[in-house]
C-alpha atoms as a PDB file:
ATOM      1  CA  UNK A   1     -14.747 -32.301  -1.516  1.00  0.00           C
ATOM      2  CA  UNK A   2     -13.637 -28.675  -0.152  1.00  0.00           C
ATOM      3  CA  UNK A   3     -15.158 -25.455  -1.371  1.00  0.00           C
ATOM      4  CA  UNK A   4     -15.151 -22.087  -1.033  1.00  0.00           C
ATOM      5  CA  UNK A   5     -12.176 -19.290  -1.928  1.00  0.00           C
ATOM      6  CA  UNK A   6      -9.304 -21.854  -0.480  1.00  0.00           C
ATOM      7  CA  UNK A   7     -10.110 -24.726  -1.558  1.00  0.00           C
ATOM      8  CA  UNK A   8      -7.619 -26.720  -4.098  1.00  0.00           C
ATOM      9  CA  UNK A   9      -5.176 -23.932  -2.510  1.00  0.00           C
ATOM     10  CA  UNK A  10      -2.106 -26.525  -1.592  1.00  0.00           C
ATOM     11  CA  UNK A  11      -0.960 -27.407   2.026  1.00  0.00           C
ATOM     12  CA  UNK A  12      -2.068 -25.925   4.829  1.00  0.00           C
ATOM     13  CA  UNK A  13       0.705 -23.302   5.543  1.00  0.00           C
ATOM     14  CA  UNK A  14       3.388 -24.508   8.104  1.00  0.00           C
ATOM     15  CA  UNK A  15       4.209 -22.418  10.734  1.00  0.00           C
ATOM     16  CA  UNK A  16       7.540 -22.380  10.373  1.00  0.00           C
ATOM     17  CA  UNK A  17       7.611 -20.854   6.965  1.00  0.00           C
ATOM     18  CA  UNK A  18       8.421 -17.268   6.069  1.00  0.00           C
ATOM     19  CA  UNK A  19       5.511 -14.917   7.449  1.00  0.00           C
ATOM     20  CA  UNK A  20       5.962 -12.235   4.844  1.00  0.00           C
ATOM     21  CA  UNK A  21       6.665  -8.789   5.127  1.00  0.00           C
ATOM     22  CA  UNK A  22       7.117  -7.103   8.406  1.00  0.00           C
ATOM     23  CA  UNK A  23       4.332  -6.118  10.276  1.00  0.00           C
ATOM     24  CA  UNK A  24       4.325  -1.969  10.434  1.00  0.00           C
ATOM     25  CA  UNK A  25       3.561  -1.116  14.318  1.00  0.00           C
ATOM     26  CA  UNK A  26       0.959   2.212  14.000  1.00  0.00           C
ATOM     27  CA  UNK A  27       2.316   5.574  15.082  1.00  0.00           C
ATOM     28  CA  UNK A  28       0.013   5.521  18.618  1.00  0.00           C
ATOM     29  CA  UNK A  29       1.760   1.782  19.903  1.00  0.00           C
ATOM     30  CA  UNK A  30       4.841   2.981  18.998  1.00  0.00           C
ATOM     31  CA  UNK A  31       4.381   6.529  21.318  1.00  0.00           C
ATOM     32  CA  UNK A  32       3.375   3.657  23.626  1.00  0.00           C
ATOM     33  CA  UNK A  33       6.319   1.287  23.152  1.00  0.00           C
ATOM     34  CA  UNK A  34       8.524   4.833  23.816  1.00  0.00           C
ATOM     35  CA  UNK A  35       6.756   5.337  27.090  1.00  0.00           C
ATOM     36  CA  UNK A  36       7.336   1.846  28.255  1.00  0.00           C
ATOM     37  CA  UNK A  37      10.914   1.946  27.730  1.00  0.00           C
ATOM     38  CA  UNK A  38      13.868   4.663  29.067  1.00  0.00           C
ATOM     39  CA  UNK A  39      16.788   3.241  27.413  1.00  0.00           C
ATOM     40  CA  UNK A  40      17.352   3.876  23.773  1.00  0.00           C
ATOM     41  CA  UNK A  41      20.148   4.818  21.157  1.00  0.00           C
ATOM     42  CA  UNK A  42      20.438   8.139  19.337  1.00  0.00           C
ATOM     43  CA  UNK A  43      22.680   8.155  16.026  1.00  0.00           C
ATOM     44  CA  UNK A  44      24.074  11.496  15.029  1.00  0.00           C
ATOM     45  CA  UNK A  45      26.572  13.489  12.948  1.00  0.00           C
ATOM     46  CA  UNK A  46      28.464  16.099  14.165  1.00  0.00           C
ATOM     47  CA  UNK A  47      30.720  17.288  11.118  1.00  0.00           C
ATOM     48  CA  UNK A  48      32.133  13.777   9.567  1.00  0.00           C
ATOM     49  CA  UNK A  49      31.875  11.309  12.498  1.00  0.00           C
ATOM     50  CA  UNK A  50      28.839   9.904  12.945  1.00  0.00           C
ATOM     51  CA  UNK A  51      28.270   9.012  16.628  1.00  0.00           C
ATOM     52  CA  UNK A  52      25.699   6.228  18.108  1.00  0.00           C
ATOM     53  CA  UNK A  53      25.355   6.623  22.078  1.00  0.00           C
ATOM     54  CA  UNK A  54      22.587   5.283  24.782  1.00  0.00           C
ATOM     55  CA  UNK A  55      20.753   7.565  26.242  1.00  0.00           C
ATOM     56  CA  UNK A  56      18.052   7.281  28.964  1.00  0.00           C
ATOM     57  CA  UNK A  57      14.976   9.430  27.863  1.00  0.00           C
ATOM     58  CA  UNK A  58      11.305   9.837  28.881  1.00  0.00           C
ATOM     59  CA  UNK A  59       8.549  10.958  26.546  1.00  0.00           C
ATOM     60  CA  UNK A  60       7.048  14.576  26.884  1.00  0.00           C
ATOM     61  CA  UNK A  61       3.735  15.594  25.427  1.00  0.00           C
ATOM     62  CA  UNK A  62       4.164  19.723  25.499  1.00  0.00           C
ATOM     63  CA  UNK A  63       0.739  21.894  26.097  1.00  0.00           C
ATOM     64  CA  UNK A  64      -0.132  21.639  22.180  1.00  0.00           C
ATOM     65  CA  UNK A  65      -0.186  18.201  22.404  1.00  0.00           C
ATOM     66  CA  UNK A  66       2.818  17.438  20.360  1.00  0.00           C
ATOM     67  CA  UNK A  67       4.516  14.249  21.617  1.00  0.00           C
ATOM     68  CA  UNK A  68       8.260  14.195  21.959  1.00  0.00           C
ATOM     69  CA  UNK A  69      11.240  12.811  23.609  1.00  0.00           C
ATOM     70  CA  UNK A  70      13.332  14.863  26.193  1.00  0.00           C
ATOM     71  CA  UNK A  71      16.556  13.319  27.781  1.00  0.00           C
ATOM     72  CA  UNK A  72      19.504  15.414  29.924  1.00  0.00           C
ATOM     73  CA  UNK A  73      23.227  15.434  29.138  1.00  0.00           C
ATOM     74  CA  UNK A  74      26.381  17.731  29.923  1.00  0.00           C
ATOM     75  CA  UNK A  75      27.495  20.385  28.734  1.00  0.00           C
ATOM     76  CA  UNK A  76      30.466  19.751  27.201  1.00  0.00           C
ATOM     77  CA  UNK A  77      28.921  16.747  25.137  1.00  0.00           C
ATOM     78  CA  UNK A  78      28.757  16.242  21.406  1.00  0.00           C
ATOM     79  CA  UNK A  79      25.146  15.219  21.640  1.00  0.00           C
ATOM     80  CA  UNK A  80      24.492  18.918  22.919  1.00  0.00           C
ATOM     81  CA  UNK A  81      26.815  20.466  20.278  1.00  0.00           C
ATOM     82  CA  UNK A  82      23.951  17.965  18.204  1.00  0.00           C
ATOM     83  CA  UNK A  83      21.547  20.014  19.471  1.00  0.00           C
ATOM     84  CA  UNK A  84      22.915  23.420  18.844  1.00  0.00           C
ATOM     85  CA  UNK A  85      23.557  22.170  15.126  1.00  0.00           C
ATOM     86  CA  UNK A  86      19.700  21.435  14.345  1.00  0.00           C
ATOM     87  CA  UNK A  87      21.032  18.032  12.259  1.00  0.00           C
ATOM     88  CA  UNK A  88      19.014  15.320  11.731  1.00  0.00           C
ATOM     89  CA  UNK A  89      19.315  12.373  13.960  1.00  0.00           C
ATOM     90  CA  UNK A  90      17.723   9.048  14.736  1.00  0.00           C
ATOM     91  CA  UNK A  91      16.563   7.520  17.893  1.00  0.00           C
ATOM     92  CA  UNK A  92      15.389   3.550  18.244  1.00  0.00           C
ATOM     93  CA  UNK A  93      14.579   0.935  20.797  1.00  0.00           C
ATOM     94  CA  UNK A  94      13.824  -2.630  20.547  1.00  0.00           C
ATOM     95  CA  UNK A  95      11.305  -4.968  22.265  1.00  0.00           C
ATOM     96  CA  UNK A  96      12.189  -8.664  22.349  1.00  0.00           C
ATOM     97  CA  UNK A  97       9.527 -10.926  24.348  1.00  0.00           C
ATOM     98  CA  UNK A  98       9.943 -14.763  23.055  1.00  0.00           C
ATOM     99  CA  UNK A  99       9.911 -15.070  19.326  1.00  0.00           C
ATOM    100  CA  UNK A 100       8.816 -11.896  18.916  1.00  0.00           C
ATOM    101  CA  UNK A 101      10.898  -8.457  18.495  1.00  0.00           C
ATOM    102  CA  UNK A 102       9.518  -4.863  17.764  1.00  0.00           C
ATOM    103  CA  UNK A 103      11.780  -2.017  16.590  1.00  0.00           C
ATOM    104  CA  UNK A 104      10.166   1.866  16.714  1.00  0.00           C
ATOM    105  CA  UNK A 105      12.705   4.238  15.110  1.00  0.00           C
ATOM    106  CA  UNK A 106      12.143   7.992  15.653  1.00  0.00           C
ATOM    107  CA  UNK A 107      13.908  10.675  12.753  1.00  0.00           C
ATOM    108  CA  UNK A 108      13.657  14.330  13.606  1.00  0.00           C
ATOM    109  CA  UNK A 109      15.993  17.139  14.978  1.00  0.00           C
ATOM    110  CA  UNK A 110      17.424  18.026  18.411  1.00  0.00           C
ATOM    111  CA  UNK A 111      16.483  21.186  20.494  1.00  0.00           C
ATOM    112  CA  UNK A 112      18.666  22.475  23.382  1.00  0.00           C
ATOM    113  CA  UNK A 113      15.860  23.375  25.570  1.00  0.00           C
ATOM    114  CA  UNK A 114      16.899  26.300  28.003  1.00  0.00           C
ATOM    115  CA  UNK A 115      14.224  28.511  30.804  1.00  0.00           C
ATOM    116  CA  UNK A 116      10.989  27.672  30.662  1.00  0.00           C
ATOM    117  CA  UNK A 117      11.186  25.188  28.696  1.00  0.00           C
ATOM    118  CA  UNK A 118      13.754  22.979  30.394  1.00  0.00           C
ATOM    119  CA  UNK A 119      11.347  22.493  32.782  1.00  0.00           C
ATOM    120  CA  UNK A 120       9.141  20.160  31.249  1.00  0.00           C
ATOM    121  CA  UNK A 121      11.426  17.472  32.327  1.00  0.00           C
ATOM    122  CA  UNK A 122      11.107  18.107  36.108  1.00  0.00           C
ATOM    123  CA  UNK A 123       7.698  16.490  35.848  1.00  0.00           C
ATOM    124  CA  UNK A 124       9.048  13.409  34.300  1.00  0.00           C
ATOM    125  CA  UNK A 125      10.924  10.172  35.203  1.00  0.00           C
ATOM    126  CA  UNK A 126      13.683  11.202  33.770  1.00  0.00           C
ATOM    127  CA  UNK A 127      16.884  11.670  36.003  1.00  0.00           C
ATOM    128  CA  UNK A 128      20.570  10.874  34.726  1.00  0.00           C
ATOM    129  CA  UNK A 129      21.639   7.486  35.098  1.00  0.00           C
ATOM    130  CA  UNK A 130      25.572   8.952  35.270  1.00  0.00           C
ATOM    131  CA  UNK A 131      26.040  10.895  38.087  1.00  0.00           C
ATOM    132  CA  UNK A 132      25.899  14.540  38.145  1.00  0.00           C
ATOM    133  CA  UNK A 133      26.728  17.328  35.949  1.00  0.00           C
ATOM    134  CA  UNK A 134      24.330  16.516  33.133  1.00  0.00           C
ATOM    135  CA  UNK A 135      21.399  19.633  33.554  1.00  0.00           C
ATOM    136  CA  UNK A 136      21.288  20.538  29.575  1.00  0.00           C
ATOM    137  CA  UNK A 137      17.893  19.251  28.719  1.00  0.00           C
ATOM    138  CA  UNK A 138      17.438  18.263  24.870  1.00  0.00           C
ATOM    139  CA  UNK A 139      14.310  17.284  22.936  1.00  0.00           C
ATOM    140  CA  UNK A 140      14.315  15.087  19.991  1.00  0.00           C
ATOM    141  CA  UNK A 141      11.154  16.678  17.813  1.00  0.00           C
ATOM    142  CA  UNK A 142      10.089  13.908  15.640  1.00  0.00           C
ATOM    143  CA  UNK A 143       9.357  13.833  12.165  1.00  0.00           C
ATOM    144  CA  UNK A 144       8.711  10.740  11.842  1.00  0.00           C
ATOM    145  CA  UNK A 145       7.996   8.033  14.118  1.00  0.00           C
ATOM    146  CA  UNK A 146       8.069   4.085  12.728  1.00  0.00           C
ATOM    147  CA  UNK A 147       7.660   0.529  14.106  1.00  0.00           C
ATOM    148  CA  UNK A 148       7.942  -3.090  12.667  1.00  0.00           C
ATOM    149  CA  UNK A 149       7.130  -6.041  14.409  1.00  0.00           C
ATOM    150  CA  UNK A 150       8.841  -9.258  13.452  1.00  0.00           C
ATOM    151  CA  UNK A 151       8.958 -12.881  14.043  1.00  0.00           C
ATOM    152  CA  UNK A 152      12.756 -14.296  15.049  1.00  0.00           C
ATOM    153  CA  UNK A 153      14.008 -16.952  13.739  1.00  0.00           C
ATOM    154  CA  UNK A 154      16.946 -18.565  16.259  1.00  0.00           C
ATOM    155  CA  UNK A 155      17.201 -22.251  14.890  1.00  0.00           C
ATOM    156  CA  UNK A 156      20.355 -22.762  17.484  1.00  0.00           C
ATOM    157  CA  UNK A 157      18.079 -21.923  20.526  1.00  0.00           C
ATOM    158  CA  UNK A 158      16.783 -25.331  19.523  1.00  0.00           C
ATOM    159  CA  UNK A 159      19.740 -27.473  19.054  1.00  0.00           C
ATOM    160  CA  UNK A 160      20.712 -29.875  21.561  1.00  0.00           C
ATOM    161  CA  UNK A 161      23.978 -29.528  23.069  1.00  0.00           C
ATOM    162  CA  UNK A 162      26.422 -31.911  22.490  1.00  0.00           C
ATOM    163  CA  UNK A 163      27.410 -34.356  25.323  1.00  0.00           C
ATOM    164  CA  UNK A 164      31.303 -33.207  25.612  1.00  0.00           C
ATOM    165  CA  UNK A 165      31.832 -37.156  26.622  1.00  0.00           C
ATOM    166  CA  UNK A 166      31.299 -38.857  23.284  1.00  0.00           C
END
């Protein structure tokens, strides 16, 4: 007969079943995720239209230690005019490896950085991916920096095909 704190407890739990709430990814792996990656999409309003555009970014720690995100653009763009603004905006990439997917999503403000401080990003991977023009450098100071981990669920990766002959 079993004892102990799980015995009498039903089935042993199937794999397949629901694994319960999302797993929350701590603040450090998700500065690490952010490293990893240089592709990510920034969400922003500027007036009424809300605007969602990839950008390719690396992540800055200044001298005080502070960790954020720095990533170049033109001029004439409406993620500088973002910038100038001081709105709030939102920043996330995703990790898929097999059945598993991570999200980090990073809320805060953009800064037009200009002197001195545009110069952090010379000493980072960060070049456009679009040609020239785009010199404005722009941090994204976070606020608040989140991650989930979760399990996917793609039944029709496992169907068989159907034989188009019968």
């Amino acid at each position: 007969m079993a004892t102990g704190p799980d015995a009498g407890s039903g089935p042993p739990a199937d794999p397949a079943a629901d694994p319960g709430p999302d797993p929350v990814v701590g603040e450090d792996r998700c500065w690490e995720l952010l490293a990893a990656q240089e592709l990510g999409r920034l969400a922003y309003r500027i007036g009424t239209e809300q605007h969602l555009t990839p950008i390719n970014y690396a992540v800055d720690v200044n001298r005080h230690g502070r960790r954020s995100l720095l990533f170049r653009t033109a001029a004439t763009t409406t993620k500088l005019l973002a910038a100038e603004l001081g709105d709030e905006v939102a920043f996330e990439i995703d990790e898929v490896t097999g059945e598993e997917a991570t999200s980090v999503v990073v809320r805060g403000y953009l800064r037009h950085l200009q002197g001195d401080e545009a110069h952090r990003a010379e000493n980072l991977p960060l070049r456009p991916w679009l040609g020239d023009g785009r010199y404005d450098v722009v941090e994204l100071v976070p606020g608040e920096v989140t991650g989930r981990r979760f399990h996917l669920r793609r039944p029709w990766l496992h169907l068989r095909p159907e034989d188009p002959h019968h």
